[in-house]
PDB file of N, CA and C in Angstrom:
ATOM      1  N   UNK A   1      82.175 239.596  83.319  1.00  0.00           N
ATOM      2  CA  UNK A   1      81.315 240.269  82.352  1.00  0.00           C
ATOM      3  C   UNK A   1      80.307 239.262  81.810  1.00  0.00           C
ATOM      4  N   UNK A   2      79.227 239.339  81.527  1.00  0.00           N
ATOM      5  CA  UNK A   2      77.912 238.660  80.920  1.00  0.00           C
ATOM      6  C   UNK A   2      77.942 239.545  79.568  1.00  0.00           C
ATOM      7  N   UNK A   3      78.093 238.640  79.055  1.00  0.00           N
ATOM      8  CA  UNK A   3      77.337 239.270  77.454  1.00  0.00           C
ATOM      9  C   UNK A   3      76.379 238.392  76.576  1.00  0.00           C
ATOM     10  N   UNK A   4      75.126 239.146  76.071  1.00  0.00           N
ATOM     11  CA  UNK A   4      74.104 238.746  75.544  1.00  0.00           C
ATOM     12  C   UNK A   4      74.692 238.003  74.228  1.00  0.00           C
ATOM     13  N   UNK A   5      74.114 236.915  73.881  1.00  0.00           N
ATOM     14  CA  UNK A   5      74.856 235.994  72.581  1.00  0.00           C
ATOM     15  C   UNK A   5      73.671 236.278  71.622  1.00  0.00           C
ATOM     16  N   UNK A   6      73.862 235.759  70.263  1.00  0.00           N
ATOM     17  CA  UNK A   6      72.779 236.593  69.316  1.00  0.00           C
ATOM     18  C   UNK A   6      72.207 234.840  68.436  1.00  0.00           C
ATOM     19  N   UNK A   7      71.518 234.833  67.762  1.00  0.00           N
ATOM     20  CA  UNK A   7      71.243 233.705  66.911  1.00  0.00           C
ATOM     21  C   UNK A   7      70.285 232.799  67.214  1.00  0.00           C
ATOM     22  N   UNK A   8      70.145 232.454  68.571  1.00  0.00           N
ATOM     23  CA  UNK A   8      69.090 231.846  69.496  1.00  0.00           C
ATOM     24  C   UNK A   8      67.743 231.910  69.497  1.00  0.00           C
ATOM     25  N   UNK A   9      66.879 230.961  69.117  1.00  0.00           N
ATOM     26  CA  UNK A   9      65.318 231.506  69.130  1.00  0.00           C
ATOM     27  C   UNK A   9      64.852 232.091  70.282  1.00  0.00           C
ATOM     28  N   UNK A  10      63.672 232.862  70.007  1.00  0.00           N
ATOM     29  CA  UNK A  10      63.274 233.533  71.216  1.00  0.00           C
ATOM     30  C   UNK A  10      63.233 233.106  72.257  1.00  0.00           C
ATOM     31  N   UNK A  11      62.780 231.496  72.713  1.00  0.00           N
ATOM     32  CA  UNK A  11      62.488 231.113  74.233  1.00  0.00           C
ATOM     33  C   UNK A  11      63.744 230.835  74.733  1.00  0.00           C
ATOM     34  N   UNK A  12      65.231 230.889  73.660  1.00  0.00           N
ATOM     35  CA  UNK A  12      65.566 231.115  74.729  1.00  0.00           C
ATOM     36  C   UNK A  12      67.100 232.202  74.570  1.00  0.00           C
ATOM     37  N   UNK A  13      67.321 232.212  76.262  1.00  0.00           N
ATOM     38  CA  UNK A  13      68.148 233.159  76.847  1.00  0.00           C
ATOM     39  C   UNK A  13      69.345 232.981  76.897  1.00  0.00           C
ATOM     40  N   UNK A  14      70.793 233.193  76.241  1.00  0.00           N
ATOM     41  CA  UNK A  14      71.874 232.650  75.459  1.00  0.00           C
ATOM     42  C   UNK A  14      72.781 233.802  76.331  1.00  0.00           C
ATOM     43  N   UNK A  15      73.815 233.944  77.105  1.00  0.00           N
ATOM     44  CA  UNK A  15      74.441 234.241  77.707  1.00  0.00           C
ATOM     45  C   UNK A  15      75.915 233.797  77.650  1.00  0.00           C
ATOM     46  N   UNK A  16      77.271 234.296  77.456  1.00  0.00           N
ATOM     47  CA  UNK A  16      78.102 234.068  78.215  1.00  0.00           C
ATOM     48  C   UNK A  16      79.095 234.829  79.214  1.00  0.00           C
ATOM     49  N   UNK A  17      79.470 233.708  80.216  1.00  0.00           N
ATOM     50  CA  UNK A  17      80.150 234.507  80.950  1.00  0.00           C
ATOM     51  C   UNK A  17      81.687 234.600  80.999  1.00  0.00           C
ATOM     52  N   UNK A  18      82.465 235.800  81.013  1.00  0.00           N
ATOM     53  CA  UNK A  18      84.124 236.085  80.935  1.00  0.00           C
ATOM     54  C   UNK A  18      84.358 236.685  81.814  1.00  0.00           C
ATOM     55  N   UNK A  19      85.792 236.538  82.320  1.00  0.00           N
ATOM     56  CA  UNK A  19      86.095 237.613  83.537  1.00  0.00           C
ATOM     57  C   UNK A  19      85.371 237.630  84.790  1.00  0.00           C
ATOM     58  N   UNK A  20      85.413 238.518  85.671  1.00  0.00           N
ATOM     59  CA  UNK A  20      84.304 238.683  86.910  1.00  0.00           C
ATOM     60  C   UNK A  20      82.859 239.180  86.509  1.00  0.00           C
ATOM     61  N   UNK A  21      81.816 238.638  87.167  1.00  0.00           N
ATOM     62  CA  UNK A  21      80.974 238.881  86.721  1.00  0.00           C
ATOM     63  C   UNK A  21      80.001 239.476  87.867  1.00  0.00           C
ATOM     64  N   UNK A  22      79.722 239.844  87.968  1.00  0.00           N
ATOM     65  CA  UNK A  22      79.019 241.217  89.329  1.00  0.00           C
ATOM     66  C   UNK A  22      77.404 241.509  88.976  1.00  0.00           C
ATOM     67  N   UNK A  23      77.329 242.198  90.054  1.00  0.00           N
ATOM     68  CA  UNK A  23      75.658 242.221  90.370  1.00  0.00           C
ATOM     69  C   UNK A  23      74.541 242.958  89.283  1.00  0.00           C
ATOM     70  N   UNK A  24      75.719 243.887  89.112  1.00  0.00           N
ATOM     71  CA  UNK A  24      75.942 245.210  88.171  1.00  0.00           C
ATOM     72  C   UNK A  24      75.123 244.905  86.702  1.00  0.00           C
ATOM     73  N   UNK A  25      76.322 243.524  86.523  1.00  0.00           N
ATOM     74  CA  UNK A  25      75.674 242.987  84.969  1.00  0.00           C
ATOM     75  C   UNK A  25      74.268 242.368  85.204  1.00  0.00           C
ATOM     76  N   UNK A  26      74.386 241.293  86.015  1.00  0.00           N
ATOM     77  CA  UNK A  26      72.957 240.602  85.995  1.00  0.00           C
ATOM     78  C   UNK A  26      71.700 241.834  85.889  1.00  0.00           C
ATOM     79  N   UNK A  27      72.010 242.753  86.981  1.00  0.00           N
ATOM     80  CA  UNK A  27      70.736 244.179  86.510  1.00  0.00           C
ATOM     81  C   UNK A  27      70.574 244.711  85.489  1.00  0.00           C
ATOM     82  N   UNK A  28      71.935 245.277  84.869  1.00  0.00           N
ATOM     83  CA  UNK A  28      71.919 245.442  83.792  1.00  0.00           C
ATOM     84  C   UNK A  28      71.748 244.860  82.159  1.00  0.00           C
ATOM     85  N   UNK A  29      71.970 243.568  82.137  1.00  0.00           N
ATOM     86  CA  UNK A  29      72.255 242.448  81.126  1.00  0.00           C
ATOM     87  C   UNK A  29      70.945 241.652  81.218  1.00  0.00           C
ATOM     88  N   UNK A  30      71.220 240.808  82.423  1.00  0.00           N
ATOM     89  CA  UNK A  30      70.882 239.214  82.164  1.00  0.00           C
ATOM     90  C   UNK A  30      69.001 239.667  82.694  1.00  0.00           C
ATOM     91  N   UNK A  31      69.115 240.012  84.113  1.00  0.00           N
ATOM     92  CA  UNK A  31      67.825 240.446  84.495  1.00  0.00           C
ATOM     93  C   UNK A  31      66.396 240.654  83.386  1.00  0.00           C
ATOM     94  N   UNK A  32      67.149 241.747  82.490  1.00  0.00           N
ATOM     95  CA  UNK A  32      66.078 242.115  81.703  1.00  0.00           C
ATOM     96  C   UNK A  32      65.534 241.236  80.523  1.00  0.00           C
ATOM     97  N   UNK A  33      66.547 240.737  80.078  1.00  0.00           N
ATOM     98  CA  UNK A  33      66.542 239.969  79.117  1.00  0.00           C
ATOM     99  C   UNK A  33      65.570 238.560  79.556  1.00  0.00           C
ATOM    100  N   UNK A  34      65.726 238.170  80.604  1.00  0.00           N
ATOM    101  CA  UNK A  34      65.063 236.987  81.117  1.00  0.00           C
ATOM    102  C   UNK A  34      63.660 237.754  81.460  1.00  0.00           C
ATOM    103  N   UNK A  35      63.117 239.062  81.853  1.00  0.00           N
ATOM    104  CA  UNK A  35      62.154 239.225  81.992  1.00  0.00           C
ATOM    105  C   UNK A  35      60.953 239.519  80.993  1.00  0.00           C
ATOM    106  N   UNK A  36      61.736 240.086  79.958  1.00  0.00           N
ATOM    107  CA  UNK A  36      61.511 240.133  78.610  1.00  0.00           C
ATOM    108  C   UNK A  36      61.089 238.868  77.990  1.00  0.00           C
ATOM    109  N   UNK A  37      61.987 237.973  77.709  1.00  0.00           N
ATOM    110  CA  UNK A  37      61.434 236.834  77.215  1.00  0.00           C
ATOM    111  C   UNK A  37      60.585 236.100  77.981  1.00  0.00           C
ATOM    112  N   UNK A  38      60.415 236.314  79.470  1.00  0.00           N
ATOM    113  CA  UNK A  38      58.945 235.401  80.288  1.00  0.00           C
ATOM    114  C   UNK A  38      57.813 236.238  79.797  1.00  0.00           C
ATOM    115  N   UNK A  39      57.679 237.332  79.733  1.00  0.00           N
ATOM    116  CA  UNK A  39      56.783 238.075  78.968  1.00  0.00           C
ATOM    117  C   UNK A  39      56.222 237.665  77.859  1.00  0.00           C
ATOM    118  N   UNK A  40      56.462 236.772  77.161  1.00  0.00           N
ATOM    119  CA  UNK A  40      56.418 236.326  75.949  1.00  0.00           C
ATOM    120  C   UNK A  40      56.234 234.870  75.801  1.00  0.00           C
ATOM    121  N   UNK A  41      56.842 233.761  76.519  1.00  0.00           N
ATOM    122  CA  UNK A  41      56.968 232.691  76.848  1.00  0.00           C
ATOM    123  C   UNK A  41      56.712 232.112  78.014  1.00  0.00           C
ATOM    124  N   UNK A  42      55.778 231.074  78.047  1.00  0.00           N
ATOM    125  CA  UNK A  42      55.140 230.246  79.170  1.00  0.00           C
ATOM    126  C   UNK A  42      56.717 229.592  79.943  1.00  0.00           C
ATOM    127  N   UNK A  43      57.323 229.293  79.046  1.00  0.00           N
ATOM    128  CA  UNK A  43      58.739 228.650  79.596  1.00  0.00           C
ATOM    129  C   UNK A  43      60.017 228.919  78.575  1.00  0.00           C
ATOM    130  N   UNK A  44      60.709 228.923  79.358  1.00  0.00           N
ATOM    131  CA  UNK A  44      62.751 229.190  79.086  1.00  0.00           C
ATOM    132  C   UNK A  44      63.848 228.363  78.629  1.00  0.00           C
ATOM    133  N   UNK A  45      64.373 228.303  78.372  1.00  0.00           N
ATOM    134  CA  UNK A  45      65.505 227.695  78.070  1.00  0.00           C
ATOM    135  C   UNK A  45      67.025 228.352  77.716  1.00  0.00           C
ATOM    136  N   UNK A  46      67.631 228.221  78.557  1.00  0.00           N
ATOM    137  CA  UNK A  46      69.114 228.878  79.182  1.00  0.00           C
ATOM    138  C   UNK A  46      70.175 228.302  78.284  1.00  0.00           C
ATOM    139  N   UNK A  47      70.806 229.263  77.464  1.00  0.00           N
ATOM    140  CA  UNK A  47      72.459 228.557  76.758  1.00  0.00           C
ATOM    141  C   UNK A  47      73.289 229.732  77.735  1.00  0.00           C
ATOM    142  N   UNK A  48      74.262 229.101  77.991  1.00  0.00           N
ATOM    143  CA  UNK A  48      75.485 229.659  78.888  1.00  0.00           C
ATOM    144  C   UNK A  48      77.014 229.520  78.370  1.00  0.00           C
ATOM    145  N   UNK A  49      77.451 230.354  78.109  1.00  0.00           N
ATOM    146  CA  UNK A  49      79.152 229.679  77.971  1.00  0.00           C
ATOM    147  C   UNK A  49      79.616 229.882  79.122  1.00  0.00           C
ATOM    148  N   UNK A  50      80.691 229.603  79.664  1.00  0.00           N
ATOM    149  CA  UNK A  50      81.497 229.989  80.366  1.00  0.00           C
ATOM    150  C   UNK A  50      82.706 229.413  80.333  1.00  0.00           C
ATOM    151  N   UNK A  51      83.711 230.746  79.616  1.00  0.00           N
ATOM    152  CA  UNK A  51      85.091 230.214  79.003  1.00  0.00           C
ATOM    153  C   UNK A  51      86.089 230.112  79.934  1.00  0.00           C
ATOM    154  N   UNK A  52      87.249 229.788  79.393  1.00  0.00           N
ATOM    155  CA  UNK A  52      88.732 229.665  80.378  1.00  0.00           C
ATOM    156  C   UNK A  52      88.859 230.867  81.368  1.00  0.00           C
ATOM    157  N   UNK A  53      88.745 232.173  80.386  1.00  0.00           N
ATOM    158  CA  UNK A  53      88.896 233.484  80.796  1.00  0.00           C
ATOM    159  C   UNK A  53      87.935 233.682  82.568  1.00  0.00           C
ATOM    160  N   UNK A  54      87.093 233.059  82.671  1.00  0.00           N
ATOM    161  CA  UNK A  54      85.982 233.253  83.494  1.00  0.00           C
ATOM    162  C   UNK A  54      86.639 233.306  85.428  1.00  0.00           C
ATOM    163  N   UNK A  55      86.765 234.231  85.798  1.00  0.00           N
ATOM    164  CA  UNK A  55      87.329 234.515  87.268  1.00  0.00           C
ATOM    165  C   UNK A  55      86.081 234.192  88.354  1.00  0.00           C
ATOM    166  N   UNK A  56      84.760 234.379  88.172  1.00  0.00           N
ATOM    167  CA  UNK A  56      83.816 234.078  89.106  1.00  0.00           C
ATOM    168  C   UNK A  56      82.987 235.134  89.432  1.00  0.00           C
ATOM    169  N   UNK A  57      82.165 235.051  90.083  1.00  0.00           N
ATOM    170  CA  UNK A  57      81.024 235.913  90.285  1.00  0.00           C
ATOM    171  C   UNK A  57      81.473 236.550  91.815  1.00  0.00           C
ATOM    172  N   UNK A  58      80.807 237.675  91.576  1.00  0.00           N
ATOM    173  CA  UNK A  58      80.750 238.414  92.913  1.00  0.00           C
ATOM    174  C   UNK A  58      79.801 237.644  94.086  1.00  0.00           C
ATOM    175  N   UNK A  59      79.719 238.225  95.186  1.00  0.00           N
ATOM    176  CA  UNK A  59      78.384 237.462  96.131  1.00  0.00           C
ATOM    177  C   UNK A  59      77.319 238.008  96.070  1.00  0.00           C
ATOM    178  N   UNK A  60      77.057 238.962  95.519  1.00  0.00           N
ATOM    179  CA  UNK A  60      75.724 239.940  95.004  1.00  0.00           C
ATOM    180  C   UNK A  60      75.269 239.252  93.642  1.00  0.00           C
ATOM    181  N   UNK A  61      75.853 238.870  92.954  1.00  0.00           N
ATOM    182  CA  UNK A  61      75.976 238.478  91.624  1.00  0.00           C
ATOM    183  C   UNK A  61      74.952 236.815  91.718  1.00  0.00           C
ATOM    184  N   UNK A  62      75.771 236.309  92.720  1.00  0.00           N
ATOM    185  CA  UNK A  62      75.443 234.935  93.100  1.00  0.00           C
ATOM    186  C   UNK A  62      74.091 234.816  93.354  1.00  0.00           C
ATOM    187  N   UNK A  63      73.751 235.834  94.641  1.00  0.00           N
ATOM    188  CA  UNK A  63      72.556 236.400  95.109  1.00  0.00           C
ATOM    189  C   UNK A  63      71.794 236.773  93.822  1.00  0.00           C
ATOM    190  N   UNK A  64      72.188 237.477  93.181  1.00  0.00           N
ATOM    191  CA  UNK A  64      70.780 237.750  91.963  1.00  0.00           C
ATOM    192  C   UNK A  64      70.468 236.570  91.325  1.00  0.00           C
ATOM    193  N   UNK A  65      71.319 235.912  90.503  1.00  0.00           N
ATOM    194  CA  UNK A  65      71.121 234.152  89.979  1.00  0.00           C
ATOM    195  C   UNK A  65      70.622 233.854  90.753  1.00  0.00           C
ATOM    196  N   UNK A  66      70.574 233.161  92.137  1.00  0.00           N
ATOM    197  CA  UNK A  66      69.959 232.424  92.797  1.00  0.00           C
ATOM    198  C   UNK A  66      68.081 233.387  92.635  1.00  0.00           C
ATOM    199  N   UNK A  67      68.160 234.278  92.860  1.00  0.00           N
ATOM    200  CA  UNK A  67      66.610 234.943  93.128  1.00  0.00           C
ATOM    201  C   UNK A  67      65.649 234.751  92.113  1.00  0.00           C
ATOM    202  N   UNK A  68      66.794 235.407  90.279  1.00  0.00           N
ATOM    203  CA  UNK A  68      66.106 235.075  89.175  1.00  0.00           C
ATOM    204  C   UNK A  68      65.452 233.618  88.845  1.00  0.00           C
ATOM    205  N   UNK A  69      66.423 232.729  89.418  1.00  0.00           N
ATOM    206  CA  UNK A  69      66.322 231.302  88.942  1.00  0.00           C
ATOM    207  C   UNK A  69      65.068 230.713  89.614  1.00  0.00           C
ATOM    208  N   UNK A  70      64.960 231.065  91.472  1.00  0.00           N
ATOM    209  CA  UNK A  70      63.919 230.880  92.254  1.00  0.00           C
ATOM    210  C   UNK A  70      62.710 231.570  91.728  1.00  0.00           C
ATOM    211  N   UNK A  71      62.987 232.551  91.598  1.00  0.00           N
ATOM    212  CA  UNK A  71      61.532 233.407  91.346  1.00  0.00           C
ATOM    213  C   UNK A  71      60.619 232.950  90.283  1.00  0.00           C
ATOM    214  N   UNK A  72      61.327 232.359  89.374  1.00  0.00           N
ATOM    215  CA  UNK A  72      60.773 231.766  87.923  1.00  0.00           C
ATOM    216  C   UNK A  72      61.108 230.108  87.703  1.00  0.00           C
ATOM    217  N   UNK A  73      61.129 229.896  88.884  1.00  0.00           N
ATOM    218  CA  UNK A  73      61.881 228.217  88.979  1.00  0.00           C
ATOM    219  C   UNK A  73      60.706 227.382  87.856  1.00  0.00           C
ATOM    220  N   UNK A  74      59.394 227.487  87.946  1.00  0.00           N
ATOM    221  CA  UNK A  74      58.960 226.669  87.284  1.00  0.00           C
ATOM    222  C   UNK A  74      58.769 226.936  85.649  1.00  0.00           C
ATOM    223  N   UNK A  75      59.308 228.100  85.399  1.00  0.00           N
ATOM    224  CA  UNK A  75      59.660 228.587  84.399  1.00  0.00           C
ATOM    225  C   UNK A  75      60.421 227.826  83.370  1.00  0.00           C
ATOM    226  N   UNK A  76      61.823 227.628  83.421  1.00  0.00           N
ATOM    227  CA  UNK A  76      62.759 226.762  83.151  1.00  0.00           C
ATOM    228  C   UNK A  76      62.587 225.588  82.584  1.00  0.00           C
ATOM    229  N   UNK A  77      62.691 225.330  81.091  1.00  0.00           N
ATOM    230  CA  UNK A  77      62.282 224.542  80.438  1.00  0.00           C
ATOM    231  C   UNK A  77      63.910 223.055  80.559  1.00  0.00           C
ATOM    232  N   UNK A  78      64.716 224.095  80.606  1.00  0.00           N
ATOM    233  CA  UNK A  78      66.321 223.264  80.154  1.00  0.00           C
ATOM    234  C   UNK A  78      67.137 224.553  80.435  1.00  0.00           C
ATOM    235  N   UNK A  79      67.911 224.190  80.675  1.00  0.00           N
ATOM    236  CA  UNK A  79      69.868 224.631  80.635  1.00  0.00           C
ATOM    237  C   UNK A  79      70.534 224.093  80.244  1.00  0.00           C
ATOM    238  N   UNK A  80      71.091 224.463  79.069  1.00  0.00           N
ATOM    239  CA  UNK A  80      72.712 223.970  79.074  1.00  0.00           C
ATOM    240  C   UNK A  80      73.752 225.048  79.166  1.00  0.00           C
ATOM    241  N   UNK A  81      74.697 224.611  79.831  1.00  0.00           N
ATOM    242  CA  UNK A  81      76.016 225.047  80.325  1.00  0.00           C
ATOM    243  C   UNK A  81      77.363 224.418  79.600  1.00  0.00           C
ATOM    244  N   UNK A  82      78.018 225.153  78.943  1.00  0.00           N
ATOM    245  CA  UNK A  82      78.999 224.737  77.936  1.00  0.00           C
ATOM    246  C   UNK A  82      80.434 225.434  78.312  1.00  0.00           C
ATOM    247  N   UNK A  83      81.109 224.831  79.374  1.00  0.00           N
ATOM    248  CA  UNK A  83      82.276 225.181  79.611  1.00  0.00           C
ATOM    249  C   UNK A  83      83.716 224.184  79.333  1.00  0.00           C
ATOM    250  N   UNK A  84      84.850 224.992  79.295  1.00  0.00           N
ATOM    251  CA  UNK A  84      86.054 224.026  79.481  1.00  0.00           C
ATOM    252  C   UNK A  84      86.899 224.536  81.169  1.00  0.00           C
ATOM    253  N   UNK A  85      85.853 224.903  81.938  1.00  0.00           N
ATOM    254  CA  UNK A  85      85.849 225.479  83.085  1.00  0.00           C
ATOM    255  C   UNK A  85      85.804 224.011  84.008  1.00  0.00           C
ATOM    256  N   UNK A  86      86.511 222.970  84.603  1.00  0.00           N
ATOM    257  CA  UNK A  86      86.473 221.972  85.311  1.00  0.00           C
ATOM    258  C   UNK A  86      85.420 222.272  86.749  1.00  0.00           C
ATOM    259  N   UNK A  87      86.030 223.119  87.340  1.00  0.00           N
ATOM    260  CA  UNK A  87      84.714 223.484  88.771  1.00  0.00           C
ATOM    261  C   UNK A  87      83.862 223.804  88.114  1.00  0.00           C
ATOM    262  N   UNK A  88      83.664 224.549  86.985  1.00  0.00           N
ATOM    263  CA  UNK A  88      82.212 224.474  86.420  1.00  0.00           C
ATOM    264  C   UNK A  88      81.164 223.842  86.379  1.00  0.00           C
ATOM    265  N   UNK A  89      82.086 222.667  85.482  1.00  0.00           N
ATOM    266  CA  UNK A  89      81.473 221.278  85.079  1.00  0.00           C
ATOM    267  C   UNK A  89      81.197 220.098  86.348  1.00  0.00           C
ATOM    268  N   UNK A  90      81.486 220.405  86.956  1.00  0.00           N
ATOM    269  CA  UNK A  90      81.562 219.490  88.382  1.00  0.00           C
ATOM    270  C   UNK A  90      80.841 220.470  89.153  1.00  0.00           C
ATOM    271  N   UNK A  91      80.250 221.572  89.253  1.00  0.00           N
ATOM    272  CA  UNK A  91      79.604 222.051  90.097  1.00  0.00           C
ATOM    273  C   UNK A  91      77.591 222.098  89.735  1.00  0.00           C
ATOM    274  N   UNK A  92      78.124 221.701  88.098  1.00  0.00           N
ATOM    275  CA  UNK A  92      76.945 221.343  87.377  1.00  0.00           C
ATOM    276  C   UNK A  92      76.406 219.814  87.657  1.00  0.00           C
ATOM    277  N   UNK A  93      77.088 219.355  87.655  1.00  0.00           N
ATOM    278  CA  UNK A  93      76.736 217.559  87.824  1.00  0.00           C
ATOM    279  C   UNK A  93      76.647 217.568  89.349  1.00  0.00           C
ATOM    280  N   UNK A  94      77.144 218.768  90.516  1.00  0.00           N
ATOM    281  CA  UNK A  94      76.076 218.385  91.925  1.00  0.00           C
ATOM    282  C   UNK A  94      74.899 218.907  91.850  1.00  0.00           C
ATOM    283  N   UNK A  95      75.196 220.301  91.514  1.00  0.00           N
ATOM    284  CA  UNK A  95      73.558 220.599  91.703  1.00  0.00           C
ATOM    285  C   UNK A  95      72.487 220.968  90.555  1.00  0.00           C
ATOM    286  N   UNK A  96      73.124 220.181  89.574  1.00  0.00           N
ATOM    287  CA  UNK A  96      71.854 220.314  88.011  1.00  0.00           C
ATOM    288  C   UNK A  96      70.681 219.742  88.860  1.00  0.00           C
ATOM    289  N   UNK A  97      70.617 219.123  89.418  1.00  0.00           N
ATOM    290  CA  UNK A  97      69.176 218.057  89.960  1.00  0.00           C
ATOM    291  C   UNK A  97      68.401 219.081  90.867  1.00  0.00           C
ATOM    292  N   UNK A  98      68.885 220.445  90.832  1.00  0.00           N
ATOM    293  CA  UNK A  98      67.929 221.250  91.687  1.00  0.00           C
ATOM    294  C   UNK A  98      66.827 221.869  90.793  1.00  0.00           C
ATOM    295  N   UNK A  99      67.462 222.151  89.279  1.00  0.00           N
ATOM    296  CA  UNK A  99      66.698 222.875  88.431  1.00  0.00           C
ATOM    297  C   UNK A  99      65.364 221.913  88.102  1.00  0.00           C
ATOM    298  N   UNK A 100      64.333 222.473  87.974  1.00  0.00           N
ATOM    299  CA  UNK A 100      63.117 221.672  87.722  1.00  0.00           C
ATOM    300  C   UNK A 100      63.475 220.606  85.948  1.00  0.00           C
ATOM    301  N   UNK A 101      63.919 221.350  85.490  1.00  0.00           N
ATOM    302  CA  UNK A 101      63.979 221.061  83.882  1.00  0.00           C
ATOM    303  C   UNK A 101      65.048 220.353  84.110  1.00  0.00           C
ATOM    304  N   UNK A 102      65.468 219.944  82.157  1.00  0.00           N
ATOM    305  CA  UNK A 102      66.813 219.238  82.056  1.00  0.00           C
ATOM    306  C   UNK A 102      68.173 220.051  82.266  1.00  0.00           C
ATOM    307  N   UNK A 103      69.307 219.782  82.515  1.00  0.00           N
ATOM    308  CA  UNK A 103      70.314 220.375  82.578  1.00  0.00           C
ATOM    309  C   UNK A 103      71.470 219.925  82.006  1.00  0.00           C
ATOM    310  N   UNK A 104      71.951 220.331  80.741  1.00  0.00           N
ATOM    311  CA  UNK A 104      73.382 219.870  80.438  1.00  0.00           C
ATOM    312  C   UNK A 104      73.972 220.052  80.467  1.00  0.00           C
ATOM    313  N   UNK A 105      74.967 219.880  80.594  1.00  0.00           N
ATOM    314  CA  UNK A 105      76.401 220.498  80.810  1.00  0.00           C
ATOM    315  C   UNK A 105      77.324 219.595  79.442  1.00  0.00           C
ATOM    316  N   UNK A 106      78.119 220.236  79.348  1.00  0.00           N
ATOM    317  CA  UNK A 106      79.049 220.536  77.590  1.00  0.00           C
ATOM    318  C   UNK A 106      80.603 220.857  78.114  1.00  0.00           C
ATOM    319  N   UNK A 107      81.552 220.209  78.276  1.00  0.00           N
ATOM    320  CA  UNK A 107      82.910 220.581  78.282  1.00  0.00           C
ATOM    321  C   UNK A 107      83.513 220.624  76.598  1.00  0.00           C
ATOM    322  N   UNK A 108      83.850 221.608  76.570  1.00  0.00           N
ATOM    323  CA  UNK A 108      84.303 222.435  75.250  1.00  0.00           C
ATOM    324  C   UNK A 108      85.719 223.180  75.219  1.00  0.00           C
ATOM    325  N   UNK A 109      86.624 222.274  74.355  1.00  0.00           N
ATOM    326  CA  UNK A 109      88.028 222.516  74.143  1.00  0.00           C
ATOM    327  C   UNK A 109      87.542 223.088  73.125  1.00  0.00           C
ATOM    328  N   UNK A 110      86.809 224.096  72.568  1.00  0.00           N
ATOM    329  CA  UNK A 110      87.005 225.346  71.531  1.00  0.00           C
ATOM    330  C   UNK A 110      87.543 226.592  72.235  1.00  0.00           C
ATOM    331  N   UNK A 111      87.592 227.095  73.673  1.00  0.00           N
ATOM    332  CA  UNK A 111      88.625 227.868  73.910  1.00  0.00           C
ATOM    333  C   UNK A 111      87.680 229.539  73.621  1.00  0.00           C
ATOM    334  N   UNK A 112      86.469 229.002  74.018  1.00  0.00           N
ATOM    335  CA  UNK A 112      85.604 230.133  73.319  1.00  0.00           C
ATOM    336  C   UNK A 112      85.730 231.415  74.439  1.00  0.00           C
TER     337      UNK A 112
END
């Protein structure tokens, strides 16, 4: 599941992810929300949780992230990624160096 997080200034796009997360949501959820705010903003900036609870993405799911992220690659001001998710965090430190912007990554024993 993706759910929209609240508090965040406009540029940027505050997300976390729980459970399986499918193609379904990104169309429904994440998609719009990121198109919405490029509408508005020359550039982005991505907050992500992704908690213990988190099972993984579908391959459709994967496929939409990868398209959104390409399609607007120079978009992307920063990411950070705030998990206590270990493959998370290690899948962030191989390929953060693809995103044009900065990328952080956050391991977080709050259990969120």
């Amino acid at each position: 599941m993706i759910e929209q997080l609240q508090g965040f200034p406009e540029n940027v796009i505050d997300f976390a992810g729980r459970g399986q997360v499918t193609k379904a949501e990104y169309v429904s959820t994440l998609i719009p929300v990121v198109e919405k705010a490029l509408a508005g903003h020359d550039r982005l900036r991505l907050y992500y949780e992704i908690g213990g609870d988190f099972a993984g993405m579908d391959a459709d799911a994967i496929m939409e992230d990868f398209k959104i992220g390409m399609q607007h690659l120079s978009r992307w001001e920063r990411a950070a990624v705030v998990t206590d998710v270990q493959w998370i965090a290690h899948a962030i430190s191989l390929f953060g160096f693809l995103m044009p912007g900065a990328v952080i990554k956050a391991l977080s024993d709050a259990g969120f």
